[in-house]
Protein backbone atom coordinates (compact mmCIF):
# COMPACT_ATOMS: atom_id res chain seq x y z
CA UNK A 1 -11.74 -7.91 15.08
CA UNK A 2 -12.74 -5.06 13.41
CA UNK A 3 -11.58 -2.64 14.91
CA UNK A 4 -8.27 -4.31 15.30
CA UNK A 5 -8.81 -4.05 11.68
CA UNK A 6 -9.27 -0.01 11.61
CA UNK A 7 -6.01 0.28 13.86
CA UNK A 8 -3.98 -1.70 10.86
CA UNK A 9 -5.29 -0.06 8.50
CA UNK A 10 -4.36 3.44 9.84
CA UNK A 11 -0.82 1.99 10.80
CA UNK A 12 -0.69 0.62 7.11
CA UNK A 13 -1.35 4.00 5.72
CA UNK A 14 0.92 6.04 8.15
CA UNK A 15 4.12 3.35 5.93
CA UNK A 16 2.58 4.32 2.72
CA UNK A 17 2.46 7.78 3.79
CA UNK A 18 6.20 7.48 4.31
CA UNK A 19 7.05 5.78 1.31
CA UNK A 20 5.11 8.50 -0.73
CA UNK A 21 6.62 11.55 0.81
CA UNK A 22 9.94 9.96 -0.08
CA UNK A 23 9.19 9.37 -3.33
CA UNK A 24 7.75 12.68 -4.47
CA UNK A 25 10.56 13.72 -2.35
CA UNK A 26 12.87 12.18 -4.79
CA UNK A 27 11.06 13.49 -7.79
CA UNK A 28 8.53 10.45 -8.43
CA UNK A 29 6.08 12.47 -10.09
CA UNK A 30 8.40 13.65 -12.93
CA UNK A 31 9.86 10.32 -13.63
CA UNK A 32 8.84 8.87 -16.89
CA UNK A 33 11.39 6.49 -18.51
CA UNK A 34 12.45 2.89 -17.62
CA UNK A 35 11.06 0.42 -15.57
CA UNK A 36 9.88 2.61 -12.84
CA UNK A 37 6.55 2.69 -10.29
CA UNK A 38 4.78 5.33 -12.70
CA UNK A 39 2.17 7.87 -11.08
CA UNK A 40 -1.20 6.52 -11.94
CA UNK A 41 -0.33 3.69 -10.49
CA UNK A 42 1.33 4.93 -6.86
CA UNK A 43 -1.98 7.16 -7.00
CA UNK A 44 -4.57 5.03 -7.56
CA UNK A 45 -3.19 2.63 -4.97
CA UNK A 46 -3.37 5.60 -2.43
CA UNK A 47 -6.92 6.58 -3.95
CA UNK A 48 -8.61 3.14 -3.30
CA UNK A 49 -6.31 2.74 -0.32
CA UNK A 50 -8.15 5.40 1.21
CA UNK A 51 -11.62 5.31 -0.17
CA UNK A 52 -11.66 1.66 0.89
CA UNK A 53 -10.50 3.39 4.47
CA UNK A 54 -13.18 5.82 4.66
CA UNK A 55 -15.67 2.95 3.87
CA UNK A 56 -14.61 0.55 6.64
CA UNK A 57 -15.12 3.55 9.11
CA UNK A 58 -18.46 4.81 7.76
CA UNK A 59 -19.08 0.34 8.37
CA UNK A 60 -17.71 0.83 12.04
CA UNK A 61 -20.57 3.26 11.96
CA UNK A 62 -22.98 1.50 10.24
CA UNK A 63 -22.57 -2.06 10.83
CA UNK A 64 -23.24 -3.19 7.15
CA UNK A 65 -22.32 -5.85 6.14
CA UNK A 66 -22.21 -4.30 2.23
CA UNK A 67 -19.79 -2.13 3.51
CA UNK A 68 -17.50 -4.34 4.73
CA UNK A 69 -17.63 -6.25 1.83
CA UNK A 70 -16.87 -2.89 -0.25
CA UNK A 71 -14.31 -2.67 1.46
CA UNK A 72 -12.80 -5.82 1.58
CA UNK A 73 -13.05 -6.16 -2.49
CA UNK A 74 -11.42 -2.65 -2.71
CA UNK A 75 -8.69 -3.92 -0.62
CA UNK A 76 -8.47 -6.94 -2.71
CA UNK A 77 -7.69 -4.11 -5.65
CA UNK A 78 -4.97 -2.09 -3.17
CA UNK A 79 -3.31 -5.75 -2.74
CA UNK A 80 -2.96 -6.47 -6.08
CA UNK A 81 -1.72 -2.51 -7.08
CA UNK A 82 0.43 -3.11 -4.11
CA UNK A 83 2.25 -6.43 -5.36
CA UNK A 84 2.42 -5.01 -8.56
CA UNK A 85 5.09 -1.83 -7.42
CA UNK A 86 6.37 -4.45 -5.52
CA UNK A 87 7.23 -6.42 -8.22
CA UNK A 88 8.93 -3.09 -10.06
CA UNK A 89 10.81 -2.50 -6.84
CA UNK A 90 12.30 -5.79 -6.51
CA UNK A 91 13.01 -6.05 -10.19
CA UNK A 92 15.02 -2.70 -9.57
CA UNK A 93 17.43 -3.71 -6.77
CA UNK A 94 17.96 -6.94 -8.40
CA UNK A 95 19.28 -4.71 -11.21
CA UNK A 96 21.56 -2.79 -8.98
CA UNK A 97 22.94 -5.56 -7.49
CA UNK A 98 26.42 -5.84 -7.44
CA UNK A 99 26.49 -1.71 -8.59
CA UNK A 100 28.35 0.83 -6.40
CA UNK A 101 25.74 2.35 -4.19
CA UNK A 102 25.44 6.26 -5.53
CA UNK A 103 22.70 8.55 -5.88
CA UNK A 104 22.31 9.13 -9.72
CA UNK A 105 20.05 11.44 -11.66
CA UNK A 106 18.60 8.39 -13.34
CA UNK A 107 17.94 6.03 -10.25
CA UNK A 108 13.52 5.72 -10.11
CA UNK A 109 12.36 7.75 -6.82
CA UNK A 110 11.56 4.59 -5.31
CA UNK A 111 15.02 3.43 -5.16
CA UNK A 112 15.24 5.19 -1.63
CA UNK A 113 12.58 3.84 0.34
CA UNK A 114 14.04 1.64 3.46
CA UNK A 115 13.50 -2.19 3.12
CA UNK A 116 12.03 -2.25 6.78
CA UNK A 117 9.30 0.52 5.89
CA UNK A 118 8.50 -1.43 2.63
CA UNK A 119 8.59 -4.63 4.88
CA UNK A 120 6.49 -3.19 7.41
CA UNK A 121 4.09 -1.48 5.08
CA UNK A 122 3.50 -5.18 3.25
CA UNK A 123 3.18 -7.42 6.30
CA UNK A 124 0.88 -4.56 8.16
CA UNK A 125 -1.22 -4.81 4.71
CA UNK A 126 -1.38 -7.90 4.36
CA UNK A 127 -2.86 -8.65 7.61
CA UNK A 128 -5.71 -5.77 7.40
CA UNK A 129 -6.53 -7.77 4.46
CA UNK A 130 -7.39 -11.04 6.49
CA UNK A 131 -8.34 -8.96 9.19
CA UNK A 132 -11.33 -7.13 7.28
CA UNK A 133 -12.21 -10.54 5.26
CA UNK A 134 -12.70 -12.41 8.53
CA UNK A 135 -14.46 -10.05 10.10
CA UNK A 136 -16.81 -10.06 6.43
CA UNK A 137 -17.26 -13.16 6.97
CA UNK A 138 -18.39 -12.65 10.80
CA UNK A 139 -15.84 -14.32 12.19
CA UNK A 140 -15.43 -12.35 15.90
CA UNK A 141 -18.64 -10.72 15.18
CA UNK A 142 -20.53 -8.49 17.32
């Protein structure tokens, strides 16, 4: 189970890796006004993302059960940060709906990431999540 865990994990990061190159693509960074997924926030998702990444292989490694419970909690963190830009994003499109689909100066970066990336990047998330807490709690265990 955990490695099963690792291997959604990695695929989970290689969506958000997608979804960030499109929006500092799409100027993301220098965004500022409006209701709009600001940079500390995109960042420090990919920040604890990772760290909490790092920590589940040095636990692969290791076998401690700390670890894996480091890594679960910072996961927890990643969820919430995650639900939260969700939250913005959906709020957005609601707001277009019904508008003429055009590319405009003021439209928030993450108005261009593909539903089935976000989709994908979600579901894949949400099930490392379970994936690392069951195997915190030992369920599969070595």
């Amino acid at each position: 189970m955990k490695w099963a865990a690792l291997i959604a994990w990695v695929i989970t990061a290689g969506g958000g890796f997608v979804l960030l190159s499109i929006w500092l693509a799409r100027g993301g960074m220098r965004q500022s006004e409006g209701k709009r997924i600001r940079p500390p926030l995109i960042l420090t998702h990919l920040l604890l993302a990772a760290t909490g990444l790092v920590l589940w292989i040095i636990y692969l490694a290791s076998d401690s059960d700390t670890l894996a419970w480091i890594a679960f909690v910072l996961l927890l963190v990643v969820a919430l940060l995650g639900f939260t830009m969700l939250a913005i994003w959906l709020q957005q499109r609601q707001g277009r709906a019904g508008a003429v689909e055009t590319a405009t100066a003021d439209q928030p970066a993450e108005q261009n990431f593909p539903v089935p990336v976000v989709a994908l990047h979600g579901l894949l998330a949400a099930t490392t999540l379970v994936l690392v807490f069951l195997t915190a709690v030992g369920v599969g265990g070595s």
